[in-house]
N, C-alpha and C. Protein backbone atom coordinates (compact mmCIF):
# COMPACT_ATOMS: atom_id res chain seq x y z
N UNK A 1 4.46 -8.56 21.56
CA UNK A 1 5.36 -7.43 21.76
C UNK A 1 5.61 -7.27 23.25
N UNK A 2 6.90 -6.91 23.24
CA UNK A 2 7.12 -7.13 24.74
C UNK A 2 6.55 -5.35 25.24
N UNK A 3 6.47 -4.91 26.80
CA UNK A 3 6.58 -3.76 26.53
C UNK A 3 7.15 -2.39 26.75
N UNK A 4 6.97 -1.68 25.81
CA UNK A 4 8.02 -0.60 25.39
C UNK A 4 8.88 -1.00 23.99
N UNK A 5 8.37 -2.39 23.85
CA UNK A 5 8.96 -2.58 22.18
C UNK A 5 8.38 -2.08 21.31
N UNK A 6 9.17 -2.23 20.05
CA UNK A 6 8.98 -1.95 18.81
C UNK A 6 7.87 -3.17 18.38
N UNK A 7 6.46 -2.25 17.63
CA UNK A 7 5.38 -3.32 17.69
C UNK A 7 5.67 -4.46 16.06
N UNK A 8 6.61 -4.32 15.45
CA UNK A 8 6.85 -4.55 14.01
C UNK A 8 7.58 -5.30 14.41
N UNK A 9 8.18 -6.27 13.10
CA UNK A 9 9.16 -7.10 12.98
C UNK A 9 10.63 -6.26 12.42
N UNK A 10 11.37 -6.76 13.05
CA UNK A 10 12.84 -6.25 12.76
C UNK A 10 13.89 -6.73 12.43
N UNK A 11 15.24 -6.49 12.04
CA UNK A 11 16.20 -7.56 12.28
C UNK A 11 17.36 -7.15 12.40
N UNK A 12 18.04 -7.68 13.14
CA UNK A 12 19.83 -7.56 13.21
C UNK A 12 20.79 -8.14 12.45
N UNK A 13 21.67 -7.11 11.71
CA UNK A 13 22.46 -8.18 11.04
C UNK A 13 23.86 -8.17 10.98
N UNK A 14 24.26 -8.48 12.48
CA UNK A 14 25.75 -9.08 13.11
C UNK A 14 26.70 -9.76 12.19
N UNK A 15 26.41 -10.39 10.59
CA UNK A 15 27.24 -10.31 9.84
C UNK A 15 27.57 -9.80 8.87
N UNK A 16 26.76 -8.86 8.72
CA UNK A 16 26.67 -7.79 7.41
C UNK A 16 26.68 -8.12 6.30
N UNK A 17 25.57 -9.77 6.21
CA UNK A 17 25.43 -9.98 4.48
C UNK A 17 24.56 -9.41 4.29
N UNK A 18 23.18 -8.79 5.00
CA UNK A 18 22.06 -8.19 4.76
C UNK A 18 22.16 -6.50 4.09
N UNK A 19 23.75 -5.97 4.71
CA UNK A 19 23.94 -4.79 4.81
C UNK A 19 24.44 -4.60 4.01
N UNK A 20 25.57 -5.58 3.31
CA UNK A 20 26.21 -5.54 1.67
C UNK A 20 25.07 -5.39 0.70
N UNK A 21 23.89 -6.42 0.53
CA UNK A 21 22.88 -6.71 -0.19
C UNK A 21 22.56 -5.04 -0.46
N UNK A 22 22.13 -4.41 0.47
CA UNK A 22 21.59 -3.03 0.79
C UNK A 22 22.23 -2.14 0.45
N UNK A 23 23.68 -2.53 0.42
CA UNK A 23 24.43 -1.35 0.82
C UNK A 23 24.78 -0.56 1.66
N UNK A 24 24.61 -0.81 2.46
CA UNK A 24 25.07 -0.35 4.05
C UNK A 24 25.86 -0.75 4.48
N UNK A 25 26.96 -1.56 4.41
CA UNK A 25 27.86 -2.12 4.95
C UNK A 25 29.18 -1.74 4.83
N UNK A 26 29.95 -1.21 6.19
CA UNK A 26 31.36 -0.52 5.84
C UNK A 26 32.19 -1.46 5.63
N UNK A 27 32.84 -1.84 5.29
CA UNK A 27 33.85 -2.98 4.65
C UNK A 27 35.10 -2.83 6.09
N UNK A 28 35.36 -0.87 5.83
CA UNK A 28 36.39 -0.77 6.84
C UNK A 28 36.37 -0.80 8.43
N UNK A 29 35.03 -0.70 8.49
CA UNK A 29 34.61 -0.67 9.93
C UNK A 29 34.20 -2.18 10.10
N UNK A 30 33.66 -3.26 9.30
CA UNK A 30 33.64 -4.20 9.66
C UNK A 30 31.34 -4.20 10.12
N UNK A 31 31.47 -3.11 9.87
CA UNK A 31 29.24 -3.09 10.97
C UNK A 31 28.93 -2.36 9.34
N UNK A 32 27.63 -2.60 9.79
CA UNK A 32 26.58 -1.83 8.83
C UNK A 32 26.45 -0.62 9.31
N UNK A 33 25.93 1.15 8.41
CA UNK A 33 25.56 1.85 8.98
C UNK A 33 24.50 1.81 9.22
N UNK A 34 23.62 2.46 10.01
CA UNK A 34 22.51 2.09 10.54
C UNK A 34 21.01 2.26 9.51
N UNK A 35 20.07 1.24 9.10
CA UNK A 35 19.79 1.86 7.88
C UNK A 35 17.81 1.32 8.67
N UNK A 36 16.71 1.95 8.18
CA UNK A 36 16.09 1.37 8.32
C UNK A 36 15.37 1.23 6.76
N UNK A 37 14.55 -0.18 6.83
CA UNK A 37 14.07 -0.10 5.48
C UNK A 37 12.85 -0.88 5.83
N UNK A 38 11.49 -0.06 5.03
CA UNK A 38 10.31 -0.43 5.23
C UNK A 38 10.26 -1.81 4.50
N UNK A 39 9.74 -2.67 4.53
CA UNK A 39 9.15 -3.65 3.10
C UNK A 39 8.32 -4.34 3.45
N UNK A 40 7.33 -3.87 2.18
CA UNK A 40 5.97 -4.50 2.82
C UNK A 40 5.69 -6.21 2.11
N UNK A 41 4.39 -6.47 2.64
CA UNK A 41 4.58 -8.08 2.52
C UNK A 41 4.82 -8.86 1.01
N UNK A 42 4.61 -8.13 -0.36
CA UNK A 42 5.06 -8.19 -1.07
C UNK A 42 6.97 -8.17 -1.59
N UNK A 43 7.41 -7.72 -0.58
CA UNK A 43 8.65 -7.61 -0.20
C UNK A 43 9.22 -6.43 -1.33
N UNK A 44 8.37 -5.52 -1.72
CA UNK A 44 8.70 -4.25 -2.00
C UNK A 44 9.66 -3.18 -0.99
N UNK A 45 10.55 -2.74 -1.47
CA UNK A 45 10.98 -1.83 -0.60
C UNK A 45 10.76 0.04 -0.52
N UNK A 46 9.40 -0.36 0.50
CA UNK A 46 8.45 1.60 0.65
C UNK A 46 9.53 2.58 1.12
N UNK A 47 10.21 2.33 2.11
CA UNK A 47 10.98 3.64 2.26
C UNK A 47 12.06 3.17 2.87
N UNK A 48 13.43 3.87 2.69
CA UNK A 48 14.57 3.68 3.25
C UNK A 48 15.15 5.23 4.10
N UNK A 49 15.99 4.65 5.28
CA UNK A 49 16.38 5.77 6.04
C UNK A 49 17.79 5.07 6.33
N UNK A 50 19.20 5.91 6.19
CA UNK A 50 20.35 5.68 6.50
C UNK A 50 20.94 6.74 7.45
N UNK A 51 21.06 6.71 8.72
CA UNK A 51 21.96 7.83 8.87
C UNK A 51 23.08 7.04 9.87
N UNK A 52 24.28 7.92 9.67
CA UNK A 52 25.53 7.94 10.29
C UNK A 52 25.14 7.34 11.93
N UNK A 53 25.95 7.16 12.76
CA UNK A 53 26.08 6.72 14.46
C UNK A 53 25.70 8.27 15.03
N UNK A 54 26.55 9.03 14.52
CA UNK A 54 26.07 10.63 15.54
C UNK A 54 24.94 11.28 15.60
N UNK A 55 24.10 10.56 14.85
CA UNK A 55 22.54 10.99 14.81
C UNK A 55 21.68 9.81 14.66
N UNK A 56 20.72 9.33 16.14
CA UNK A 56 19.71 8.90 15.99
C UNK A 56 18.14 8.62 15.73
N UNK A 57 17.55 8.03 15.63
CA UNK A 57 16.17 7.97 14.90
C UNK A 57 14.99 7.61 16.00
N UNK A 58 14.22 8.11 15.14
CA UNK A 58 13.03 8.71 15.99
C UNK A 58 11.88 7.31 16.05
N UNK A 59 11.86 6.62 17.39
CA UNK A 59 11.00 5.14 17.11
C UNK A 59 9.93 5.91 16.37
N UNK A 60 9.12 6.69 16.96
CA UNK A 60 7.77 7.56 16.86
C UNK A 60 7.43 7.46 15.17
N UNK A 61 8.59 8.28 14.52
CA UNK A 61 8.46 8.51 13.59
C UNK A 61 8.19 7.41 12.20
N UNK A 62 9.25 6.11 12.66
CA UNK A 62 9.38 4.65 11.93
C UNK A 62 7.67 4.48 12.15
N UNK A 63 7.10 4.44 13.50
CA UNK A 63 5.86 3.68 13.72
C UNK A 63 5.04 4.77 12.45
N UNK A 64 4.50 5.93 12.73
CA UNK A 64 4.03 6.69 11.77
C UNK A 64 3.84 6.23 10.65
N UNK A 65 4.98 6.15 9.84
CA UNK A 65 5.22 5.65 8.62
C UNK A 65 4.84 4.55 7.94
N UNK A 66 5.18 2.99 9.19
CA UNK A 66 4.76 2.17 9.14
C UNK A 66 3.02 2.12 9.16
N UNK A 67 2.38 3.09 9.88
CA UNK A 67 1.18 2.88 9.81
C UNK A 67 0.69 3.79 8.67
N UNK A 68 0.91 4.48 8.48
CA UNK A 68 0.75 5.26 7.08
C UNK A 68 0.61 4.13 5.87
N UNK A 69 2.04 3.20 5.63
CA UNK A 69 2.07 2.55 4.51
C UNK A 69 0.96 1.15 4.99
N UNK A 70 0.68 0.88 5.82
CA UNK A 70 -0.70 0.17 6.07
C UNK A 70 -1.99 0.73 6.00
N UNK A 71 -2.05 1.97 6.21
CA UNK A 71 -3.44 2.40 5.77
C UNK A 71 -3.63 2.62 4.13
N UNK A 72 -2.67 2.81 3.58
CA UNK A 72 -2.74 3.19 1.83
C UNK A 72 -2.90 1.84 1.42
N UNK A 73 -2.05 0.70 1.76
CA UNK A 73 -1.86 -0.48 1.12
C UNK A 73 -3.73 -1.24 1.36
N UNK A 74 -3.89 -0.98 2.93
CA UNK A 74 -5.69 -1.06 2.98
C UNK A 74 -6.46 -0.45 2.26
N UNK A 75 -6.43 1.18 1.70
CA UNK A 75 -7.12 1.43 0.67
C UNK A 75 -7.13 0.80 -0.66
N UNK A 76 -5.88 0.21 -0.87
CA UNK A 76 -5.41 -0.38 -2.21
C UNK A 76 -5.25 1.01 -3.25
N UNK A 77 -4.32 2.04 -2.45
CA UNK A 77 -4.11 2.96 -3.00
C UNK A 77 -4.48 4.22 -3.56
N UNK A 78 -6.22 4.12 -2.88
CA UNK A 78 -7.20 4.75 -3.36
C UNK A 78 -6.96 6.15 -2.26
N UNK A 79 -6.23 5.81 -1.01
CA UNK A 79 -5.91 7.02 0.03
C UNK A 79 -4.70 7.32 -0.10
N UNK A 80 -4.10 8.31 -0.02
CA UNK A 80 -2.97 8.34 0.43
C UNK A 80 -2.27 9.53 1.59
N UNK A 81 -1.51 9.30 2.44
CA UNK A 81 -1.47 9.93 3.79
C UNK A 81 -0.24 11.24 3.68
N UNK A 82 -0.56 12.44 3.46
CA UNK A 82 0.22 13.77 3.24
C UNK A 82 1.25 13.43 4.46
N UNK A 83 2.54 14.55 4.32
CA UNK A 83 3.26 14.54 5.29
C UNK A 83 2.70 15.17 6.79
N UNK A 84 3.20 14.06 7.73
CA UNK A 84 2.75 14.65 9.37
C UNK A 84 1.46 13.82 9.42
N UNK A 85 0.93 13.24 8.53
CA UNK A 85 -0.14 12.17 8.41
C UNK A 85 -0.20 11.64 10.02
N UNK A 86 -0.85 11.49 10.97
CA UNK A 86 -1.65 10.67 11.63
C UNK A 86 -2.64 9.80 11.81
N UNK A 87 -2.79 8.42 12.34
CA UNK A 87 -3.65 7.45 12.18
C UNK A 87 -4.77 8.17 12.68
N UNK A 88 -6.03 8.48 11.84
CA UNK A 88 -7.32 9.37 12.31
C UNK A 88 -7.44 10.42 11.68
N UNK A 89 -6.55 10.85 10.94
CA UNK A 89 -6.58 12.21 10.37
C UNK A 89 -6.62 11.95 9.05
N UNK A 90 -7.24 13.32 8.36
CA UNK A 90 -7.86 13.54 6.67
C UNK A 90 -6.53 12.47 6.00
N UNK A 91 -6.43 11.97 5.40
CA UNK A 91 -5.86 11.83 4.02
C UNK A 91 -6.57 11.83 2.68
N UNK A 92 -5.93 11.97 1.82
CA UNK A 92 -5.70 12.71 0.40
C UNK A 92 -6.14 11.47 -0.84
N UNK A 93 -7.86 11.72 -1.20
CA UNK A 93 -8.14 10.92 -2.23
C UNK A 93 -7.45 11.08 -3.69
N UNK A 94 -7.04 10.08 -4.07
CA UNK A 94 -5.91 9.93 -5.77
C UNK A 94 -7.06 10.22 -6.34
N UNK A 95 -6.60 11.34 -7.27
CA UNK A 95 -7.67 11.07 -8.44
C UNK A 95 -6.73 12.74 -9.23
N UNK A 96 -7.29 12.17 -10.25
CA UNK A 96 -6.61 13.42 -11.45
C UNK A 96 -6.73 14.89 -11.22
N UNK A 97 -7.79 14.90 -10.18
CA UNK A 97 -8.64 16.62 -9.26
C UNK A 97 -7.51 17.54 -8.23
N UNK A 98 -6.56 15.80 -8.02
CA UNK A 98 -5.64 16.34 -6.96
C UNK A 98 -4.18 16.55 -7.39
N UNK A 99 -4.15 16.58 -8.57
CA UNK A 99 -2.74 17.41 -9.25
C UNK A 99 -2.70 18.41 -9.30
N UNK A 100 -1.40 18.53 -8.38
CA UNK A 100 -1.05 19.90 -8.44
C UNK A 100 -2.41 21.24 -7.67
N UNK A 101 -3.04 20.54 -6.79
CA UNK A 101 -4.05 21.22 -5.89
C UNK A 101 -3.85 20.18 -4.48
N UNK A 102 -2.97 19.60 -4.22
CA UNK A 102 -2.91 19.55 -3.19
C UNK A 102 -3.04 20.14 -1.73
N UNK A 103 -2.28 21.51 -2.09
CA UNK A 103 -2.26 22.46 -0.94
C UNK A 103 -3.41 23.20 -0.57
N UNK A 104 -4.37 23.21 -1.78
CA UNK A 104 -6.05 23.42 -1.52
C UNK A 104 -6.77 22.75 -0.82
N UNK A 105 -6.71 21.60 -1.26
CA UNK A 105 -7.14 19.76 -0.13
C UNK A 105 -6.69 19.79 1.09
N UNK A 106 -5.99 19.66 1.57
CA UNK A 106 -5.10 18.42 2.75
C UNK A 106 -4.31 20.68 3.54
N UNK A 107 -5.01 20.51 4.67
CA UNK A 107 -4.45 21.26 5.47
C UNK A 107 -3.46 21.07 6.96
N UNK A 108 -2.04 21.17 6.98
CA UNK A 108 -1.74 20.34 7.72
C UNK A 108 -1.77 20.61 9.24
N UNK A 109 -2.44 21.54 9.58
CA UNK A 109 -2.81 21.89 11.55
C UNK A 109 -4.52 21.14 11.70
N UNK A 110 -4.95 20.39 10.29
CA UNK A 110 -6.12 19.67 10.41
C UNK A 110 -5.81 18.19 11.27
């Protein structure tokens, strides 16, 4: 990683077959809108984000996420990371105890 980069793999796609596939791709504008999409090494797709040119995205927030869906995929699903989740902080054991008692568990100024 160079630095001040993005520590993940990424990609550009200057001809917009990636963005048709997806759906992102304006036909009339000729570009993709700007989309990001998680997929992990199974080539599942964890989360998608699309927004318009007049509003940009938060690196901070992509990294978060990205490390979020690496710490669950390391539990093998047995953790999983509440919203505002930080690498170091409580997350939320699966189990049948935590339906619908979430907000009892997982405090989020913890």
């Amino acid at each position: 990683m160079t630095p001040g980069g993005f520590p993940f793999p990424m990609l550009s796609d200057a001809g917009g077959r990636i963005g048709q596939v997806y759906g992102i791709y304006d036909e009339a504008g000729g570009v993709d809108v700007r989309g990001r999409f998680i997929i992990d090494p199974d080539g599942i797709v964890q989360a998608i984000e699309i927004l318009t040119p007049p509003v940009g995205r938060k690196v901070t927030e992509s990294i978060r996420q990205l490390q979020a869906f690496q710490h669950v995929r390391k539990t093998g699903g047995a953790e999983v990371c509440p919203a505002g989740w930080e690498p170091g902080k409580p997350t939320l054991k699966v189990g049948p105890d935590l339906v619908g008692n979430v907000w009892k568990v997982w405090k989020s100024d913890e």
